[in-house]
C-alpha atoms as a PDB file:
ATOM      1  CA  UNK A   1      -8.609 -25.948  10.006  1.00  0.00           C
ATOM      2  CA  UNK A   2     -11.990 -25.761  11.997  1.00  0.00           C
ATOM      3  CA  UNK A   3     -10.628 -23.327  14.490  1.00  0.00           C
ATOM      4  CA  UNK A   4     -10.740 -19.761  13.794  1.00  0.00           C
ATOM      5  CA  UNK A   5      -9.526 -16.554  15.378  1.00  0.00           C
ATOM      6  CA  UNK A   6     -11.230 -13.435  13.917  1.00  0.00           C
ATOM      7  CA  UNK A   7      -8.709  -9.828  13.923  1.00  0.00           C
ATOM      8  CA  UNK A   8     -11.253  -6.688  13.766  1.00  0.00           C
ATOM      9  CA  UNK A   9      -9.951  -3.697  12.836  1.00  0.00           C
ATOM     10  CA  UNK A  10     -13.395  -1.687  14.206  1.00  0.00           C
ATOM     11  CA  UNK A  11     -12.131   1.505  13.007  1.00  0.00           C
ATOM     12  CA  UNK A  12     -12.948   0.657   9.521  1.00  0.00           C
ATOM     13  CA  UNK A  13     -16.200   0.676   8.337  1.00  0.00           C
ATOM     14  CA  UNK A  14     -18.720  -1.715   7.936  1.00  0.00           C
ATOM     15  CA  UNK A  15     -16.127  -3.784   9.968  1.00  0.00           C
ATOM     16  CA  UNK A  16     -18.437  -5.161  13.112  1.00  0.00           C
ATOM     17  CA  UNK A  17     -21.054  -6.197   9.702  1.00  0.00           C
ATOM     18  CA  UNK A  18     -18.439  -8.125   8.023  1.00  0.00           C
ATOM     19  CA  UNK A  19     -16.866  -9.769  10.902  1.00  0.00           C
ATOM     20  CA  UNK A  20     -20.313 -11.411  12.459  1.00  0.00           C
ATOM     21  CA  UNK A  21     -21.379 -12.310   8.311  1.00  0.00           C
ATOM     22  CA  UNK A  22     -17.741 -14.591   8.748  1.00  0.00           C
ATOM     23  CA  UNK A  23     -18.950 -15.790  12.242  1.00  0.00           C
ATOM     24  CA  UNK A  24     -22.596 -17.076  11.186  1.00  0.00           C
ATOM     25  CA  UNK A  25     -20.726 -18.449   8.012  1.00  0.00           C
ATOM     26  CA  UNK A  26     -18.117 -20.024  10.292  1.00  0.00           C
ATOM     27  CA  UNK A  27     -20.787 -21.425  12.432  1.00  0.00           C
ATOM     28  CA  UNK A  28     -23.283 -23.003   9.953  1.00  0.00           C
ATOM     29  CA  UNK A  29     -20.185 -24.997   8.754  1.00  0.00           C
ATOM     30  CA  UNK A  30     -19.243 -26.585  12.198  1.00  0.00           C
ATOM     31  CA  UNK A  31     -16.356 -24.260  12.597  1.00  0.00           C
ATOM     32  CA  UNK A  32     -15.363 -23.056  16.584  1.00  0.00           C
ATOM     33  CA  UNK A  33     -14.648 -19.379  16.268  1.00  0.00           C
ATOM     34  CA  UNK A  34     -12.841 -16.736  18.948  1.00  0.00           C
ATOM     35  CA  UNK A  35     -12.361 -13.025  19.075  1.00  0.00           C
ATOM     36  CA  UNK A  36     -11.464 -10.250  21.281  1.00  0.00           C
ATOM     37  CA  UNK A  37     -13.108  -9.028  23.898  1.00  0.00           C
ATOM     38  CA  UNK A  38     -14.456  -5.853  22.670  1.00  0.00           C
ATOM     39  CA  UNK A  39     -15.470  -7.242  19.514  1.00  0.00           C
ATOM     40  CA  UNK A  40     -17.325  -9.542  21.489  1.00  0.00           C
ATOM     41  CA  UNK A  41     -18.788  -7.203  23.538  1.00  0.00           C
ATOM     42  CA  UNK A  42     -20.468  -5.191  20.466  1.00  0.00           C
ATOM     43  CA  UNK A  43     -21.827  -8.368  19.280  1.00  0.00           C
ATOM     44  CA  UNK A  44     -25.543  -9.711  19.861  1.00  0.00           C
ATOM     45  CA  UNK A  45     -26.204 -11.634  22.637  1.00  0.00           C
ATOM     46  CA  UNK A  46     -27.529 -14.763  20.477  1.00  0.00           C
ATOM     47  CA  UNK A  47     -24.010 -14.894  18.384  1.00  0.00           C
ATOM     48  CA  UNK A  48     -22.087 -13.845  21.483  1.00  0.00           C
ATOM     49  CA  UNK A  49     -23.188 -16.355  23.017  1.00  0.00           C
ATOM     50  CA  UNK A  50     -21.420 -18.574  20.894  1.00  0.00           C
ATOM     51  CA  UNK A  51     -18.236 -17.055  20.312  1.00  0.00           C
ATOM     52  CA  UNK A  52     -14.583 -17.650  22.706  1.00  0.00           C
ATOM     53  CA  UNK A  53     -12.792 -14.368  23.572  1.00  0.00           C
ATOM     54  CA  UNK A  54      -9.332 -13.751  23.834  1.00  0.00           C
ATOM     55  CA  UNK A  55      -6.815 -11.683  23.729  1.00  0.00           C
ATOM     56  CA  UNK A  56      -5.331 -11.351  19.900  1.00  0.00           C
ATOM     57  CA  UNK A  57      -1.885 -12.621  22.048  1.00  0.00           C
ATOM     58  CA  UNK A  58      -3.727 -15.838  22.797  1.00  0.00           C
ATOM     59  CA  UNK A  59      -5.125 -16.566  20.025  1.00  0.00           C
ATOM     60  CA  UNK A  60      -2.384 -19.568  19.619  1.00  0.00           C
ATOM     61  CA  UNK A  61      -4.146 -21.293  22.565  1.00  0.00           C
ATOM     62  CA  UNK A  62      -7.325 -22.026  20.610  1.00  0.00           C
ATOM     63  CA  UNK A  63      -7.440 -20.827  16.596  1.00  0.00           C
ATOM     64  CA  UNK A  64      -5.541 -22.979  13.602  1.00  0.00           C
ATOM     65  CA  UNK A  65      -5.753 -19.749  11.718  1.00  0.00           C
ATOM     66  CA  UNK A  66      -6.234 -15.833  12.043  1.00  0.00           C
ATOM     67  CA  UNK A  67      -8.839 -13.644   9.575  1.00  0.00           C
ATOM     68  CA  UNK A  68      -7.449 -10.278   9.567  1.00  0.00           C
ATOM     69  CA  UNK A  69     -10.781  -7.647   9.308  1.00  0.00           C
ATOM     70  CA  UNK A  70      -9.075  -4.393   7.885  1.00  0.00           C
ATOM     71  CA  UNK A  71      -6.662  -3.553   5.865  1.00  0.00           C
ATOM     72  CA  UNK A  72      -2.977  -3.706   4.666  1.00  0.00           C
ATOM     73  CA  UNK A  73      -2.134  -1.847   7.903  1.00  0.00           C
ATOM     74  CA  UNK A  74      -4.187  -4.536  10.126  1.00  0.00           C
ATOM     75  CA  UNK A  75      -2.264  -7.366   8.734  1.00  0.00           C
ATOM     76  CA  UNK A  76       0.529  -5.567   9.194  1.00  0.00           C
ATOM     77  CA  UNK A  77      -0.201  -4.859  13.345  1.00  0.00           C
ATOM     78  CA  UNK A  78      -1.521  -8.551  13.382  1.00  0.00           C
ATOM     79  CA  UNK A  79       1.600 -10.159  12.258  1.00  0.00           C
ATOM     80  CA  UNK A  80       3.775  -8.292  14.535  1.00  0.00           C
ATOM     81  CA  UNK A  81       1.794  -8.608  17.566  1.00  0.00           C
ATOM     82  CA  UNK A  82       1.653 -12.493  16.927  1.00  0.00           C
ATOM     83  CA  UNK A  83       5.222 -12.304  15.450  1.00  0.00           C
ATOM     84  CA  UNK A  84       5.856 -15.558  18.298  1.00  0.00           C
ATOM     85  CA  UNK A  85       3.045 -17.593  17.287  1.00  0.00           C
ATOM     86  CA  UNK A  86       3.113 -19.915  14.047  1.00  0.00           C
ATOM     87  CA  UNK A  87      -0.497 -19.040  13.208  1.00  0.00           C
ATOM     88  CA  UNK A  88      -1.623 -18.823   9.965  1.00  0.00           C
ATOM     89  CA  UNK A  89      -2.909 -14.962   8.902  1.00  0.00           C
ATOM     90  CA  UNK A  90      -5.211 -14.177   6.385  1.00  0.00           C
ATOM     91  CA  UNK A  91      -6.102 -10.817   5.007  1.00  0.00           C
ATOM     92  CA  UNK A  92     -10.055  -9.963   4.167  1.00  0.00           C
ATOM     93  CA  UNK A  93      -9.989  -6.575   2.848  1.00  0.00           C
ATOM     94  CA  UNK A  94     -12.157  -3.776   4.233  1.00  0.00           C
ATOM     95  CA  UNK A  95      -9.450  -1.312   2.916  1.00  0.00           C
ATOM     96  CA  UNK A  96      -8.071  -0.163  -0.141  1.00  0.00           C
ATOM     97  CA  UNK A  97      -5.243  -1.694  -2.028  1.00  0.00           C
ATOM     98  CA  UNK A  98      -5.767  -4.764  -0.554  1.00  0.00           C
ATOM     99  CA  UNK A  99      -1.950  -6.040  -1.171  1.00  0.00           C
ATOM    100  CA  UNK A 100      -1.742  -7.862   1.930  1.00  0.00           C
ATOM    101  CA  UNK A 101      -4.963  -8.082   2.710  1.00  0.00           C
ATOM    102  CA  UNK A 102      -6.062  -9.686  -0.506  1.00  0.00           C
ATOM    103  CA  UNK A 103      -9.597 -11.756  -0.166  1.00  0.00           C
ATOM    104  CA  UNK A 104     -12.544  -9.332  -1.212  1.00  0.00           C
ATOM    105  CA  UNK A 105     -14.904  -8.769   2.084  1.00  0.00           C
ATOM    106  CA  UNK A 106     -17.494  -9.401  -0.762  1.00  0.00           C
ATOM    107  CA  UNK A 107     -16.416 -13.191  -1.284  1.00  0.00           C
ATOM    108  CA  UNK A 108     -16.643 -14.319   2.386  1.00  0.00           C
ATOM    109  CA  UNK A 109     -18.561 -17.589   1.961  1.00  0.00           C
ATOM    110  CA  UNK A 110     -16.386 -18.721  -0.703  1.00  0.00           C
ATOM    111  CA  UNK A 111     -13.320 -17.584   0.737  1.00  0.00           C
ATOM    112  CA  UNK A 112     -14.243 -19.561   3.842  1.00  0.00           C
ATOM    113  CA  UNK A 113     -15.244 -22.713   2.370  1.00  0.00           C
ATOM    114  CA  UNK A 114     -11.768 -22.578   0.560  1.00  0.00           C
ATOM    115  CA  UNK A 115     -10.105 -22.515   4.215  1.00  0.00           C
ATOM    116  CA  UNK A 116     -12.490 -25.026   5.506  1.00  0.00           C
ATOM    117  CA  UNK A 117     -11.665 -27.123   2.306  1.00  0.00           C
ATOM    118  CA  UNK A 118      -7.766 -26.848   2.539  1.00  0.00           C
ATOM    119  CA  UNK A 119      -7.893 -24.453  -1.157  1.00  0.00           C
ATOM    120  CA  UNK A 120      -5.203 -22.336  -0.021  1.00  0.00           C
ATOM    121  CA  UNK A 121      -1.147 -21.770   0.002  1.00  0.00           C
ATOM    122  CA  UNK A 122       0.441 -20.448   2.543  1.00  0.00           C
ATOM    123  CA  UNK A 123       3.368 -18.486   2.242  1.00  0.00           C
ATOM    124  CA  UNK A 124       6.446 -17.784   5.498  1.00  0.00           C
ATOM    125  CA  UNK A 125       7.476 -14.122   5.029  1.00  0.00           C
ATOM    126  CA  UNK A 126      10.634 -12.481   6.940  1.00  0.00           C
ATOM    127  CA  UNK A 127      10.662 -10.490   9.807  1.00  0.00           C
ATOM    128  CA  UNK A 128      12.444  -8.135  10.806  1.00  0.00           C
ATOM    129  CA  UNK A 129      13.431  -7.104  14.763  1.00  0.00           C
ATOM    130  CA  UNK A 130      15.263  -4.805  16.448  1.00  0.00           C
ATOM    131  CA  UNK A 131      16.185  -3.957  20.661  1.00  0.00           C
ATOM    132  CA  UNK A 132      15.468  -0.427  21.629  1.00  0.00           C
ATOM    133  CA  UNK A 133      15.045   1.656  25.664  1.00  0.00           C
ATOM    134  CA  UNK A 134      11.390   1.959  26.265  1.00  0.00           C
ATOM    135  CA  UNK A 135      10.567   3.066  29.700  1.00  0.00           C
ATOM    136  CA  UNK A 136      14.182   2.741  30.549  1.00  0.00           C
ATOM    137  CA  UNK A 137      13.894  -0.845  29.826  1.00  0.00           C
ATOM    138  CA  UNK A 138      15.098  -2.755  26.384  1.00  0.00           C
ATOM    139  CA  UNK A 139      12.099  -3.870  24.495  1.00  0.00           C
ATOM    140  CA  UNK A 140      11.979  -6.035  21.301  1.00  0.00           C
ATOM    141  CA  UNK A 141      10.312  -4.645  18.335  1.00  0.00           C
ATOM    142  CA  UNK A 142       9.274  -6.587  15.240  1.00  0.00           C
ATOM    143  CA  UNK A 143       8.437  -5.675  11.086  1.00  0.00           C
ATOM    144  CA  UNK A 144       6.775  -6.798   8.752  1.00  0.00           C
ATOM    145  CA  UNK A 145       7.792  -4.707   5.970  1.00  0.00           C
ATOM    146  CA  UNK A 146      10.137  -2.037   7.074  1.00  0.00           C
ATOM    147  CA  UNK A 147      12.024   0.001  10.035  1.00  0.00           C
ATOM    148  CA  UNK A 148      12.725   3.301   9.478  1.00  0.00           C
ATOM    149  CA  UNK A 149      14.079   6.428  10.876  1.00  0.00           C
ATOM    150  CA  UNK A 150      12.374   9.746  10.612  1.00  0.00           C
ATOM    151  CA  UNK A 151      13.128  13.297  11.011  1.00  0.00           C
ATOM    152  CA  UNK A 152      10.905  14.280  14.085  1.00  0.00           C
ATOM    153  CA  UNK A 153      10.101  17.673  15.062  1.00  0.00           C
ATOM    154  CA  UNK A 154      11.754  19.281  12.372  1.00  0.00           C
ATOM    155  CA  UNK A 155      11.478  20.537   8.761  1.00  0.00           C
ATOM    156  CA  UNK A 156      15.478  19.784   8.650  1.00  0.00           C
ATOM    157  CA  UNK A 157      17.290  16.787   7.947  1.00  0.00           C
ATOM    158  CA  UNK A 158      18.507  14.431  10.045  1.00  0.00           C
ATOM    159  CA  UNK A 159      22.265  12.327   9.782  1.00  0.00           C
ATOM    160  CA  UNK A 160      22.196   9.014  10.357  1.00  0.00           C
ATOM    161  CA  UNK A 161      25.475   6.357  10.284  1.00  0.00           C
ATOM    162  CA  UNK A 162      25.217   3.090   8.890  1.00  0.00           C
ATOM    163  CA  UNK A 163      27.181  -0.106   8.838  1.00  0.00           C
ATOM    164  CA  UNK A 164      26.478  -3.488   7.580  1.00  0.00           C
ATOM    165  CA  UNK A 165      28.150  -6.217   9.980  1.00  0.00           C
ATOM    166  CA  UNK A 166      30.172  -3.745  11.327  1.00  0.00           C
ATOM    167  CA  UNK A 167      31.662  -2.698   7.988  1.00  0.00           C
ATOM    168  CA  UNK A 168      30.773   1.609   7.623  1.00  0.00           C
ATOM    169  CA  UNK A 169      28.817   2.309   4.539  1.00  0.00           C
ATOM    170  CA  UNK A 170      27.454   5.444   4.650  1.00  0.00           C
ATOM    171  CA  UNK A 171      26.673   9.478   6.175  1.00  0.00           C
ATOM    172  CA  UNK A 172      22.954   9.817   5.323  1.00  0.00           C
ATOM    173  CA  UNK A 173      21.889  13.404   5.498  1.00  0.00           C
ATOM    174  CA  UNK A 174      18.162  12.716   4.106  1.00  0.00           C
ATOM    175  CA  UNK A 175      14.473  13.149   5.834  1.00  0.00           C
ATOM    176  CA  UNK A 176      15.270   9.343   6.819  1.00  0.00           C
ATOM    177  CA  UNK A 177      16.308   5.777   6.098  1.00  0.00           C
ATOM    178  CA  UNK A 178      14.310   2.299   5.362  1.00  0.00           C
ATOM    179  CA  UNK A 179      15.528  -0.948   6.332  1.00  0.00           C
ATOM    180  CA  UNK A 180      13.178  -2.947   4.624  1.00  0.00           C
ATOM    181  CA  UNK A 181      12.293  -6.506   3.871  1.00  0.00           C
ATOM    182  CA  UNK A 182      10.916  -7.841   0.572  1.00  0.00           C
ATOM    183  CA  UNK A 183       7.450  -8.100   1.653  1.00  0.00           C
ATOM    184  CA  UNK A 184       7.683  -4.240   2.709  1.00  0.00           C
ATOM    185  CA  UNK A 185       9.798  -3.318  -0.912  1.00  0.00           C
ATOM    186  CA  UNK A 186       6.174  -2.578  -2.276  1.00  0.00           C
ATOM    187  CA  UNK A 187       4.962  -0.446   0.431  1.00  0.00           C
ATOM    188  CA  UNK A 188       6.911   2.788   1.644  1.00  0.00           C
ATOM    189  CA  UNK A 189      10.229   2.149   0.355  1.00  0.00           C
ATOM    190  CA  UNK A 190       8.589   1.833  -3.132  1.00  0.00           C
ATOM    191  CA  UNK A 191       7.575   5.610  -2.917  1.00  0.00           C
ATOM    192  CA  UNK A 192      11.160   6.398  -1.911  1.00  0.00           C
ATOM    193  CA  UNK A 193      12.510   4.301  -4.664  1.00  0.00           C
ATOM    194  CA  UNK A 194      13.381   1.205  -3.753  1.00  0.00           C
ATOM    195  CA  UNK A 195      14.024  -1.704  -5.635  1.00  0.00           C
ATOM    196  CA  UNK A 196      10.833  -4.213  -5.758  1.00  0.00           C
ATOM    197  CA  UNK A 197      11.832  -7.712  -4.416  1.00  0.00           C
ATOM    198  CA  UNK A 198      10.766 -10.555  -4.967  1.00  0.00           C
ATOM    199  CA  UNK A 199       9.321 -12.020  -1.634  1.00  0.00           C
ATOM    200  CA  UNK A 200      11.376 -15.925  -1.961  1.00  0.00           C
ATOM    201  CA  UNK A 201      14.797 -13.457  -1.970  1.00  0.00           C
ATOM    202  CA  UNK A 202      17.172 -13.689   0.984  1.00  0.00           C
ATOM    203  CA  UNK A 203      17.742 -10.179   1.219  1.00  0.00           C
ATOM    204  CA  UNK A 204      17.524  -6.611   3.352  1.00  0.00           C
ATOM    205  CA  UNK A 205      17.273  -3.072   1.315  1.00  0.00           C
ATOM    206  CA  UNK A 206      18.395  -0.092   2.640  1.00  0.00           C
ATOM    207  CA  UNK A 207      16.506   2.777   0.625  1.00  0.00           C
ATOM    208  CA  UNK A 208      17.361   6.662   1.734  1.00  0.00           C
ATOM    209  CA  UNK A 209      14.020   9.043   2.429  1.00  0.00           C
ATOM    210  CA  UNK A 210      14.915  12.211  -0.200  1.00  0.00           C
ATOM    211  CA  UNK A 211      18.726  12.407   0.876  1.00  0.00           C
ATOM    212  CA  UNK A 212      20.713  15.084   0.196  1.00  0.00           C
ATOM    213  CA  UNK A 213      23.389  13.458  -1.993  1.00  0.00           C
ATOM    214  CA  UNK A 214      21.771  12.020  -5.313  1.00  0.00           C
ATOM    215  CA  UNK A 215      24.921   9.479  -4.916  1.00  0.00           C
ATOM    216  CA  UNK A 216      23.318   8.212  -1.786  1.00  0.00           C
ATOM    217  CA  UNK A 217      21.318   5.162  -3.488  1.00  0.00           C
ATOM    218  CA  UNK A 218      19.579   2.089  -2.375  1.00  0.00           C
ATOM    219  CA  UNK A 219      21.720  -0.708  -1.141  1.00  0.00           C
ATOM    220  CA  UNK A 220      20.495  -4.243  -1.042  1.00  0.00           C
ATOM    221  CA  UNK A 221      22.574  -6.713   1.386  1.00  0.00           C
ATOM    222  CA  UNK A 222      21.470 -10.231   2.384  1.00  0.00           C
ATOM    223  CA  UNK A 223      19.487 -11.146   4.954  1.00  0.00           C
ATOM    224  CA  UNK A 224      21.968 -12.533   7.253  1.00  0.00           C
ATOM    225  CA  UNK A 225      23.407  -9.364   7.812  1.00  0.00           C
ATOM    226  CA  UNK A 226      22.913  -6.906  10.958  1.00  0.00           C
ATOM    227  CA  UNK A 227      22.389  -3.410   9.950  1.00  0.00           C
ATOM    228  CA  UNK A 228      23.436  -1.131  12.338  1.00  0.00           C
ATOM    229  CA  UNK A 229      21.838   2.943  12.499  1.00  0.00           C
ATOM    230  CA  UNK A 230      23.272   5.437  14.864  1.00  0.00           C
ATOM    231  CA  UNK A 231      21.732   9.299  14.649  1.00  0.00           C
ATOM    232  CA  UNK A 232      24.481  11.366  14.287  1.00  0.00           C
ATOM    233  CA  UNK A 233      25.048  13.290  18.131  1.00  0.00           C
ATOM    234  CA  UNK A 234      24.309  16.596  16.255  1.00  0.00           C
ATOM    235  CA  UNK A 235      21.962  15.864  14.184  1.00  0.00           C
ATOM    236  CA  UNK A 236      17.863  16.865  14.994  1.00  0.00           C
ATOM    237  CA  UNK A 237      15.708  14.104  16.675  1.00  0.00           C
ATOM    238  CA  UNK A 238      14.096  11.494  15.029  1.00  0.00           C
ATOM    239  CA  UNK A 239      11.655   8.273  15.241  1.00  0.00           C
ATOM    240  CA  UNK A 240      12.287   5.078  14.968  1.00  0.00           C
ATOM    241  CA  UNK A 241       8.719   3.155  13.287  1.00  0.00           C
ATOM    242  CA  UNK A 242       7.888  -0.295  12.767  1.00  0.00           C
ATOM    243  CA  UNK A 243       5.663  -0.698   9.395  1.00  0.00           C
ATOM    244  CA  UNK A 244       4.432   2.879   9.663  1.00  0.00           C
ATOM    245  CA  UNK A 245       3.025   2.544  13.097  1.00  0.00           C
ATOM    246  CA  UNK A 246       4.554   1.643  16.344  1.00  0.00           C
ATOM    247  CA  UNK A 247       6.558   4.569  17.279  1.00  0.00           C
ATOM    248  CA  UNK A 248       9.986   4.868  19.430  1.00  0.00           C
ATOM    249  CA  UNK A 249      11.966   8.109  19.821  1.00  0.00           C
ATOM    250  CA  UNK A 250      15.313   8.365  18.982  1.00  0.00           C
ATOM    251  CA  UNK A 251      17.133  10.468  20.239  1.00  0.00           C
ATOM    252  CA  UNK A 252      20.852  11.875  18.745  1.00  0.00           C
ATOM    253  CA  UNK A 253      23.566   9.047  19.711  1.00  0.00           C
ATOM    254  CA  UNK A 254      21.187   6.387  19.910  1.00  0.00           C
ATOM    255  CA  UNK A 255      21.710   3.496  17.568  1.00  0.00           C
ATOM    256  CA  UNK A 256      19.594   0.077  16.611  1.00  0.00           C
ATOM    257  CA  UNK A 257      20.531  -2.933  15.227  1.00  0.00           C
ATOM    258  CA  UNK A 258      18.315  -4.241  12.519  1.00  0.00           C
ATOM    259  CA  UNK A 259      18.449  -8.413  11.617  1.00  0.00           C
ATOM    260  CA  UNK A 260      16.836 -11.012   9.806  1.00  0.00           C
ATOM    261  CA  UNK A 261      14.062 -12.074  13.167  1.00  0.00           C
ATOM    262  CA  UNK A 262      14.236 -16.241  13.468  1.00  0.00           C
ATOM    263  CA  UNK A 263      10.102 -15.220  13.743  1.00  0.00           C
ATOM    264  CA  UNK A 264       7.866 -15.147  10.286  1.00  0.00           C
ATOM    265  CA  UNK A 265       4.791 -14.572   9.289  1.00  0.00           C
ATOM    266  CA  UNK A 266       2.871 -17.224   7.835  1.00  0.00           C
ATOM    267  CA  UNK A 267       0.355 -15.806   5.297  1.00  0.00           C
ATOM    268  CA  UNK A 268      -2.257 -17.235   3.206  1.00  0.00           C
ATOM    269  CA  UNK A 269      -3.051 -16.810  -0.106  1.00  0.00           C
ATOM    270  CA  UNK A 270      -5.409 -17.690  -3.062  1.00  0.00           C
ATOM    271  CA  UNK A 271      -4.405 -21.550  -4.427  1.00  0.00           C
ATOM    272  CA  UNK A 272      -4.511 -19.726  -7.836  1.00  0.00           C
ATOM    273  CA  UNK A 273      -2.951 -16.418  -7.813  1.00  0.00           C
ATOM    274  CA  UNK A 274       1.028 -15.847  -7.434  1.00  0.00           C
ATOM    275  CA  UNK A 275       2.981 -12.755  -6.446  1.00  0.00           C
ATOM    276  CA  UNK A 276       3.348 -11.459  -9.896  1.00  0.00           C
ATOM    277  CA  UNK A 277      -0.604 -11.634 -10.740  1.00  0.00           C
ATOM    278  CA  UNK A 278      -0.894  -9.485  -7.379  1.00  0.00           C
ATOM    279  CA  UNK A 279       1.713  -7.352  -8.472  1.00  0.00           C
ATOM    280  CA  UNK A 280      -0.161  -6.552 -12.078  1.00  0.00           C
ATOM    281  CA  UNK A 281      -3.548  -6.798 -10.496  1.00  0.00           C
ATOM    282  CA  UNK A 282      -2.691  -4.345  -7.250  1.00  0.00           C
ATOM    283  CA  UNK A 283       0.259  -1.742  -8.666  1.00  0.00           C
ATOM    284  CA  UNK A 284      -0.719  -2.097 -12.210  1.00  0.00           C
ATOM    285  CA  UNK A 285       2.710  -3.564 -12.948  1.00  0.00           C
ATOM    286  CA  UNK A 286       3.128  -3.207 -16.739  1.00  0.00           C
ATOM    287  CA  UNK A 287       0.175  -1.331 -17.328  1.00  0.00           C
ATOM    288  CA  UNK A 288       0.417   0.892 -20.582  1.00  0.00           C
ATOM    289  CA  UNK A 289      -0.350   4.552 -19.111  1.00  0.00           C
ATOM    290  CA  UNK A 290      -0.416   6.190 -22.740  1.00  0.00           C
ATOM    291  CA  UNK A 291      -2.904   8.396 -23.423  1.00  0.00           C
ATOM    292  CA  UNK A 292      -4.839   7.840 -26.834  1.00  0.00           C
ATOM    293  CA  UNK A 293      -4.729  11.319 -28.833  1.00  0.00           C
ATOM    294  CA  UNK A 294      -7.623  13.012 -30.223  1.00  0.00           C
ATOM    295  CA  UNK A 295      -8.776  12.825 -33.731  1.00  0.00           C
END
């Protein structure tokens, strides 16, 4: 892998720093590199110069694999807006938890000469998709981790209907609903909890925000189901969000169908670290919490 697309997240800081540290890295080790335009554009003329930009869309036209400069959340946008492509994503972290995102910023010239050197795994995680009217039009939206459906508007509840495969499960009256896949089972539906799941499992979770009924618990179903969501015609309006950030309304007596997408995303990861280390290293899995008493 010689080509390289860089992903800036410019909101964070120190970002434009980091990102032209990769380039000159990239670039002393006979590496071709592209970004986007307005990262270009804030760059020197003497490494401008001898940079490509493109579109993130295109990137699959010249790059054998995509640096995400951010966070968790920039992966996240990343792999969804390149949810057609087969690149490659990895994740330097300019953030904070870094679960995605999980190669220091500090490490860069190490990290790169691993992907120059073929030290790496890479790992295909599920998407998720769903149709939805935008504009009066039906547009195709994708997930990384999760969709879910949010009370909008309102301090009150919301009721939402759910089948799997056209089989009725459940009434929801809660402040929402997750559909989530196992990459996402760490992130949002976590804090709602939901079960953690193991990213090689074949499987969809459906995880209630603070319902009403303590009965109403998480329900995991495999992934070759179709989850269907209609908000109930009375019930207050609501969104519909991709991985906490692309927003649809939905209104009452609108419905979505959640699958398995035939997309992935194809991440990369440390040769030597597995799921579990991340999982002890990032959400202190295991980690003794006691407090030592005073003498």
């Amino acid at each position: 892998m010689n080509r390289i697309g860089l992903y800036v997240n410019l909101g964070k800081t120190d970002a434009l720093r980091r990102v032209v540290e990769a380039v000159e890295v990239l670039l002393e080790q006979g590496a071709e590199v592209c970004v986007e335009p307005e990262v270009k554009a804030r760059m020197v003329p003497a490494i401008a110069e001898r940079v490509e930009a493109l579109p993130l869309e295109e990137f699959g036209r010249f790059a054998d694999v995509v640096m995400c400069f951010g966070g968790d959340g920039t992966m996240l946008a990343c792999a969804r807006r390149l949810a057609d492509s087969d690149l490659p994503l990895l994740g330097v972290n300019l953030g904070k938890l870094g679960f995605l995102a999980e190669f220091p910023a500090d490490n860069l010239r190490s990290t790169i000469a691993d992907i120059l050197g073929g030290r790496y795994r890479i790992v295909d995680r599920a998407l998720v998709e769903t149709t939805i009217e935008l504009d009066d039009k039906p547009t195709m939206l994708y997930a990384l981790n999760e969709f879910a459906i949010e009370k909008r508007d309102s301090s009150r509840m919301i009721t939402i209907h759910a089948w799997v495969d056209e089989h009725y499960i459940a009434r929801y009256r809660a402040d929402g609903l997750i559909v989530t896949t196992p990459t996402g089972s760490t992130a949002y539906s976590l804090s709602c909890g939901g079960p953690i799941i193991a990213p090689s499992a074949q499987v969809l979770a459906v995880v209630p925000i603070c319902p009403h009924m303590l009965t109403l618990r998480p329900l995991v179903v495999s992934d070759t189901s179709e989850i269907t969501l209609l908000l109930d015609p009375e019930s207050h309006a609501a969104s519909l969000v991709a991985d906490g950030q692309q927003l649809a309304p939905f209104e009452p007596n609108m419905r979505c169908t959640i699958r398995r997408s035939q997309c992935t995303a194809r991440l990369i990861k440390r040769a030597d670290t597995t799921y579990f280390d991340v999982l002890r290293q990032k959400l202190l899995w295991s980690a003794d919490a006691a407090i030592p008493r005073a003498h």
